[in-house]
Protein backbone atom coordinates (compact mmCIF):
# COMPACT_ATOMS: atom_id res chain seq x y z
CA UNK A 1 15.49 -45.53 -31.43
CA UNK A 2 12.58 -42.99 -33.17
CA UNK A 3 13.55 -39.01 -32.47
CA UNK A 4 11.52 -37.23 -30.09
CA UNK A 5 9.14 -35.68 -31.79
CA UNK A 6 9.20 -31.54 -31.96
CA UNK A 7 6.01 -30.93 -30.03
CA UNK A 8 6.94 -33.27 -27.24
CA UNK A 9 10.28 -31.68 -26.78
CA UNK A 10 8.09 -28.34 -26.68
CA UNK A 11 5.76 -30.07 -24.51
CA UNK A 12 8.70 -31.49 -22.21
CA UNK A 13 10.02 -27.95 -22.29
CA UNK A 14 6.69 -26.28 -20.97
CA UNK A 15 6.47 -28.70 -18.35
CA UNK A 16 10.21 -27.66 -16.97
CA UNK A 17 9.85 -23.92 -17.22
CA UNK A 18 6.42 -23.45 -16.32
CA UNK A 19 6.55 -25.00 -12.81
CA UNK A 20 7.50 -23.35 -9.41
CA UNK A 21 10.79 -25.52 -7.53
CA UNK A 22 10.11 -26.53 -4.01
CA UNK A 23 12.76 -24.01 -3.15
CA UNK A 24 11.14 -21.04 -4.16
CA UNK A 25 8.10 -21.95 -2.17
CA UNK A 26 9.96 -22.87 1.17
CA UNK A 27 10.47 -20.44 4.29
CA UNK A 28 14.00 -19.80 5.79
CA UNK A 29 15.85 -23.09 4.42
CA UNK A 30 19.24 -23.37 5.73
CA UNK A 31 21.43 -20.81 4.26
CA UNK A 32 25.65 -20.65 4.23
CA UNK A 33 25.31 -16.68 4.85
CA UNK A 34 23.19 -17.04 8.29
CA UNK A 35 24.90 -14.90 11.19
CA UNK A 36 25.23 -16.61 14.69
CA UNK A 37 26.52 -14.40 17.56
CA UNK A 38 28.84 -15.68 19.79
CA UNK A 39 27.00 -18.08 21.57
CA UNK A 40 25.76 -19.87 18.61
CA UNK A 41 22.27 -18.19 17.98
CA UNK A 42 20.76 -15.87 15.19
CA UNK A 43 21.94 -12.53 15.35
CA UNK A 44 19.02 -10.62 14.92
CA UNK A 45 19.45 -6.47 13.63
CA UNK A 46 16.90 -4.93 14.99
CA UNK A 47 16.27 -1.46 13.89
CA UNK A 48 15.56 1.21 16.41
CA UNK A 49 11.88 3.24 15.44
CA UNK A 50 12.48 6.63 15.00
CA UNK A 51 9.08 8.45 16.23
CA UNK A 52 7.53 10.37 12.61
CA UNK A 53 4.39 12.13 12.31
CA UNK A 54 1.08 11.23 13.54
CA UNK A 55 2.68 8.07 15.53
CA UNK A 56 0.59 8.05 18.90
CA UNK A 57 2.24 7.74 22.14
CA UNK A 58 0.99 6.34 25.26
CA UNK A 59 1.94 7.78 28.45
CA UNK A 60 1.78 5.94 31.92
CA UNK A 61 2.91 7.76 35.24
CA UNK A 62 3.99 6.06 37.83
CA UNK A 63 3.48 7.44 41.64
CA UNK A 64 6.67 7.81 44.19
CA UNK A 65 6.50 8.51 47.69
CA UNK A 66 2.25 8.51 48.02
CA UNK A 67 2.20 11.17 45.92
CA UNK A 68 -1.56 11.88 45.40
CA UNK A 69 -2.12 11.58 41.55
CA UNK A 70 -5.12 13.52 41.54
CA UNK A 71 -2.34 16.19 40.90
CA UNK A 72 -2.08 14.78 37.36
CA UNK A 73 -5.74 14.00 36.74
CA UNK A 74 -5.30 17.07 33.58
CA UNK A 75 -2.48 14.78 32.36
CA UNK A 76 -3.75 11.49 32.37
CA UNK A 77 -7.56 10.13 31.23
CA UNK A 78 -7.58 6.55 33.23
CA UNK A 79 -7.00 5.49 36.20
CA UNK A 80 -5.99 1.68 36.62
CA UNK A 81 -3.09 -0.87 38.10
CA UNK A 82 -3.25 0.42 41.58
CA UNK A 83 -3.75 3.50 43.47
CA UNK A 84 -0.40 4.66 41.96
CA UNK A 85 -0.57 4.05 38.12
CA UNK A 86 -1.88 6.02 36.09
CA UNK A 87 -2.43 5.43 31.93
CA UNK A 88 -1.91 8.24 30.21
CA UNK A 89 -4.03 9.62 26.89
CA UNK A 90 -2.70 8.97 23.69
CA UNK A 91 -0.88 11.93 22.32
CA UNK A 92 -0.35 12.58 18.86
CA UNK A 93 3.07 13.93 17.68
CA UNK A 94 1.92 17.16 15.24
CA UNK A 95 2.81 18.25 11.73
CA UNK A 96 5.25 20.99 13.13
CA UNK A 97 6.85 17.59 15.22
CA UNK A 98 5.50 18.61 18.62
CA UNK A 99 3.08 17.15 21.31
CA UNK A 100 1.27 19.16 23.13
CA UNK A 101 0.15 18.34 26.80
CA UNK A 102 -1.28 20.38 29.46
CA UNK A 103 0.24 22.75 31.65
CA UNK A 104 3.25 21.46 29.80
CA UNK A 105 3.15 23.02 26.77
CA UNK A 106 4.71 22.03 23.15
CA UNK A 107 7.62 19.14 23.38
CA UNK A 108 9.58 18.97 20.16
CA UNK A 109 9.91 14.52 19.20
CA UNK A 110 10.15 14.00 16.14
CA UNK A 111 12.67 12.10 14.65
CA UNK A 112 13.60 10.64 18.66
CA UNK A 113 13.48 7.03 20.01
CA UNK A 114 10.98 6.29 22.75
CA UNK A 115 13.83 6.46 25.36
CA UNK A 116 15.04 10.23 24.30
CA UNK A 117 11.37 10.71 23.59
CA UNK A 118 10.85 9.78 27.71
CA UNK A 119 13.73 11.58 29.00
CA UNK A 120 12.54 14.51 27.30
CA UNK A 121 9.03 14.64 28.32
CA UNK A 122 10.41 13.61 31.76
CA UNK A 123 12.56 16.75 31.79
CA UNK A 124 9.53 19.15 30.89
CA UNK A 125 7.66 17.11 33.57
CA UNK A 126 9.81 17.45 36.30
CA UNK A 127 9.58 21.45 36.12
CA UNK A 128 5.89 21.30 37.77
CA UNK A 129 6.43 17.96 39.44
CA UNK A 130 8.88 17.00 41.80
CA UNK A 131 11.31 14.49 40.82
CA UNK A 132 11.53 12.17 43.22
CA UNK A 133 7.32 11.99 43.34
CA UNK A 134 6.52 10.11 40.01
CA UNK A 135 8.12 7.60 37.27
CA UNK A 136 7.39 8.64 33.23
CA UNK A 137 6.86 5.96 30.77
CA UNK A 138 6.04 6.15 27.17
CA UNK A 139 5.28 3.66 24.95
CA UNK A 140 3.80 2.83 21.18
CA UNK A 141 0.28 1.20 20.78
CA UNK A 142 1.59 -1.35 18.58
CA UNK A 143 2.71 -1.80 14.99
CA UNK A 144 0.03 -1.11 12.00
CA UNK A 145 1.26 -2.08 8.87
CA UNK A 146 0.40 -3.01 5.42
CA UNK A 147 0.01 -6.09 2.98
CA UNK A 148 -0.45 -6.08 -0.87
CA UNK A 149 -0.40 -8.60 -3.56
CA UNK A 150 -0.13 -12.29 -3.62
CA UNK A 151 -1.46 -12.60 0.47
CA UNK A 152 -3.90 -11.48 2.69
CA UNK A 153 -4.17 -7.51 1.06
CA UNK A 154 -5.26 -5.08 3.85
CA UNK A 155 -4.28 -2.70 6.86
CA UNK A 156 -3.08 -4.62 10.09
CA UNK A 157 -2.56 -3.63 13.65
CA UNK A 158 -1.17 -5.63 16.24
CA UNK A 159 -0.66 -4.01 20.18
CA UNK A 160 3.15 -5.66 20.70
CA UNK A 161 6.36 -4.47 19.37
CA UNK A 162 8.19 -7.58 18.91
CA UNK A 163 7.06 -8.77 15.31
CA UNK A 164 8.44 -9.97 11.98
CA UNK A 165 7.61 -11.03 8.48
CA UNK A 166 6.51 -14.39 8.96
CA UNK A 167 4.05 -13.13 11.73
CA UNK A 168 2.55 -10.92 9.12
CA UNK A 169 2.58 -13.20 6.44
CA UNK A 170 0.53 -15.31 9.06
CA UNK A 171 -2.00 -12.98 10.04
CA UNK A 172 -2.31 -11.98 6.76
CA UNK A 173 -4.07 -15.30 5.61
CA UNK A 174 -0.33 -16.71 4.39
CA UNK A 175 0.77 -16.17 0.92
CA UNK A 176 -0.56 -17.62 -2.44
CA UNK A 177 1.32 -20.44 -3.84
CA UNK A 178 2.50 -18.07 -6.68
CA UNK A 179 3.98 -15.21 -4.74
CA UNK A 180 7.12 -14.70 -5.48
CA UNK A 181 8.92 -15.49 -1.78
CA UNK A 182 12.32 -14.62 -3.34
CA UNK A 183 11.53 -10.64 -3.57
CA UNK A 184 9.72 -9.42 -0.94
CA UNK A 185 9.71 -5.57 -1.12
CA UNK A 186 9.50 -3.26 1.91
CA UNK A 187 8.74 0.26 1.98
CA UNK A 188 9.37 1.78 5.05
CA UNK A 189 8.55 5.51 6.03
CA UNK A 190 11.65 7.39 8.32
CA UNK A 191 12.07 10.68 9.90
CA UNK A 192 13.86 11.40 6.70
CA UNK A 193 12.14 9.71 3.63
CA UNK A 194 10.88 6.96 2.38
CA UNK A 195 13.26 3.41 2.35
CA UNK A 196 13.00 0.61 -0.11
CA UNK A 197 14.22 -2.96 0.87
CA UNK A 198 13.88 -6.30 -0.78
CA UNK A 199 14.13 -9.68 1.22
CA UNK A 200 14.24 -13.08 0.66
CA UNK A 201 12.02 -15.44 2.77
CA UNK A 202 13.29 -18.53 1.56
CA UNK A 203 16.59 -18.10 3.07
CA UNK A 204 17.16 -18.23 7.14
CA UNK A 205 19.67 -15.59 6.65
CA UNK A 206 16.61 -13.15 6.34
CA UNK A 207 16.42 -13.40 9.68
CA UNK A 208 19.38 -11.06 10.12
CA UNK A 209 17.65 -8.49 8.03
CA UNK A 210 16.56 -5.19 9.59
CA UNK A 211 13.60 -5.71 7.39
CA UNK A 212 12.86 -9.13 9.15
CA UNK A 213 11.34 -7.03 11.96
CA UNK A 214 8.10 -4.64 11.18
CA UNK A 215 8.02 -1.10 12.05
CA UNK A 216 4.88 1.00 12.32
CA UNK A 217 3.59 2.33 8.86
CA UNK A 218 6.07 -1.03 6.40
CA UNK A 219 4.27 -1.55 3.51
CA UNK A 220 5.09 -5.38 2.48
CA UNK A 221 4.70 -6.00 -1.44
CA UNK A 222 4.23 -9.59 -2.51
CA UNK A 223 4.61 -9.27 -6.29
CA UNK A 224 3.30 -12.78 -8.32
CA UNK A 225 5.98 -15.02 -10.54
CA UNK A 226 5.80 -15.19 -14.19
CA UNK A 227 3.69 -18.22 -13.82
CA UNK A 228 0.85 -16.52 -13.09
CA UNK A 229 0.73 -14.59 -16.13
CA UNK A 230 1.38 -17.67 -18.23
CA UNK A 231 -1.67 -19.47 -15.97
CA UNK A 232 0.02 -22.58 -16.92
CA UNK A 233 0.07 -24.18 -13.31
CA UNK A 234 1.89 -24.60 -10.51
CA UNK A 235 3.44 -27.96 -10.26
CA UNK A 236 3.73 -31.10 -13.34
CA UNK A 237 0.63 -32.44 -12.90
CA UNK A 238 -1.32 -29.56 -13.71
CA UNK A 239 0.67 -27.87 -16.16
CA UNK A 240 0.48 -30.84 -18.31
CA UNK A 241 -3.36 -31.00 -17.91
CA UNK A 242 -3.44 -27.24 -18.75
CA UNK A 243 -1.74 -28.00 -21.79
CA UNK A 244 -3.37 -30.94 -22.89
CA UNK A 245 -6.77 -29.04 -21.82
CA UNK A 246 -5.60 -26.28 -24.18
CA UNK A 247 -4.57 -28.72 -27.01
CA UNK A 248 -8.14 -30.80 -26.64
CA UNK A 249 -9.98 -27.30 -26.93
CA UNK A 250 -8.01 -26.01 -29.93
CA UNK A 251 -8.86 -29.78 -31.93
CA UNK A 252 -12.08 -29.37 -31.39
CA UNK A 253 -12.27 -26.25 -32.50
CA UNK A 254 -10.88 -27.27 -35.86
CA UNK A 255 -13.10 -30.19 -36.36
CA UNK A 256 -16.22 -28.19 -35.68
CA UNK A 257 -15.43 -25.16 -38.21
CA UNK A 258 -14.01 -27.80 -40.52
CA UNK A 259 -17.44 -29.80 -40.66
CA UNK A 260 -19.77 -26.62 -40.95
């Protein structure tokens, strides 16, 4: 039985190390550390949003007892839904933390969730209004967020709340067969800073992540594997044509200058 040779061992070698496993390229494969809740099903963490600054808030008043809602025409912009809805303007929470609405004044939010955010704009409402006349309601436009690297790079905006990773990794034109799916990075902006998170799609525990949901402002990284740097292919078949591309081009190379 002849030795392998050196350069097919190196050959053999390239081949091995150079090409991306199925399970790096896989979403959510089944995964011993997954978290079911009592009744069998994921447990899902989702974060609370804190409001920050520059977040927009939508407020809707609802009418009570026929009140006449012409009464909060200098609060609202629209009229729709019925004689007593309401949609109210977007309102912009300030550098100093504040919105500012008419014959209301300054209301202090940053840093609240919607449902302190509504119970405090509700307080400062009821003072002109009576109480039992109208319903508050407050609400985000959506989620904007942002995607860099190996997918669809850009600014996104979608008008629901309820949305996660794979969502955005599916609006965002999916990712490129050499992103690296095991280290997704997050940054997320907070009342107080500036979090970094790293996740990893390939495993269904992900889906107990905070991180699995988006918040307004995430900025998802998709950083590339080594194999693109190497640019030696992505699977057997064409890392050994690579290589035997490079190995033709070299040869020929060293015939040409050798006949001159």
């Amino acid at each position: 039985m002849k030795p392998i040779k050196t350069p097919l061992l190196v050959l053999l070698l390239l081949v091995v190390t150079s090409c991306i496993p199925l399970k790096d390229i896989k979403y959510v494969q089944p995964d011993e550390n997954l978290k079911l809740n009592e009744y069998g099903m994921i447990e899902y963490n989702r974060p609370v949003y804190h409001l920050q600054i520059s977040d927009m808030l939508n407020i809707r008043v609802s009418a009570r007892d026929g009140l006449n809602l012409s009464e909060l025409r200098d609060f609202t912009t629209t009229t729709g839904g019925g004689s007593n809805t309401v949609s109210g303007k977007g309102v912009r929470i300030q550098e100093d933390g504040n919105i500012e609405l008419p014959r209301i004044g300054k209301i202090y939010l940053l840093g609240l969730t919607l449902e302190e955010a509504r119970e405090k704009i509700q307080t400062e409402f009821y003072k002109i209004y009576q109480e039992e006349a109208a319903y508050i309601e407050i609400t985000l436009p959506g989620i904007n967020f942002t995607v860099v690297g190996e997918a669809g790079s850009g600014n996104y905006f979608v008008p629901q709340y309820d949305f996660n990773l794979l969502e955005a990794f599916a609006m965002a034109g999916d990712l490129s067969p050499v992103a690296d799916r095991n280290r997704i990075q997050i940054l997320r902006t907070t009342p107080e800073g500036t979090q970094r998170a790293e996740v990893d799609i390939t495993k269904e525990s992900v889906m107990n992540s905070e991180y699995f949901w988006l918040q307004p402002n995430d900025i998802i990284i998709v950083n590339p594997r080594r194999q693109k740097q190497w640019g030696i292919g992505l699977n057997p078949i064409q890392t050994v044509t690579t290589i035997f591309g490079g190995i033709a081009s070299i040869i020929g190379i060293y015939f040409f200058f050798k006949n001159l």
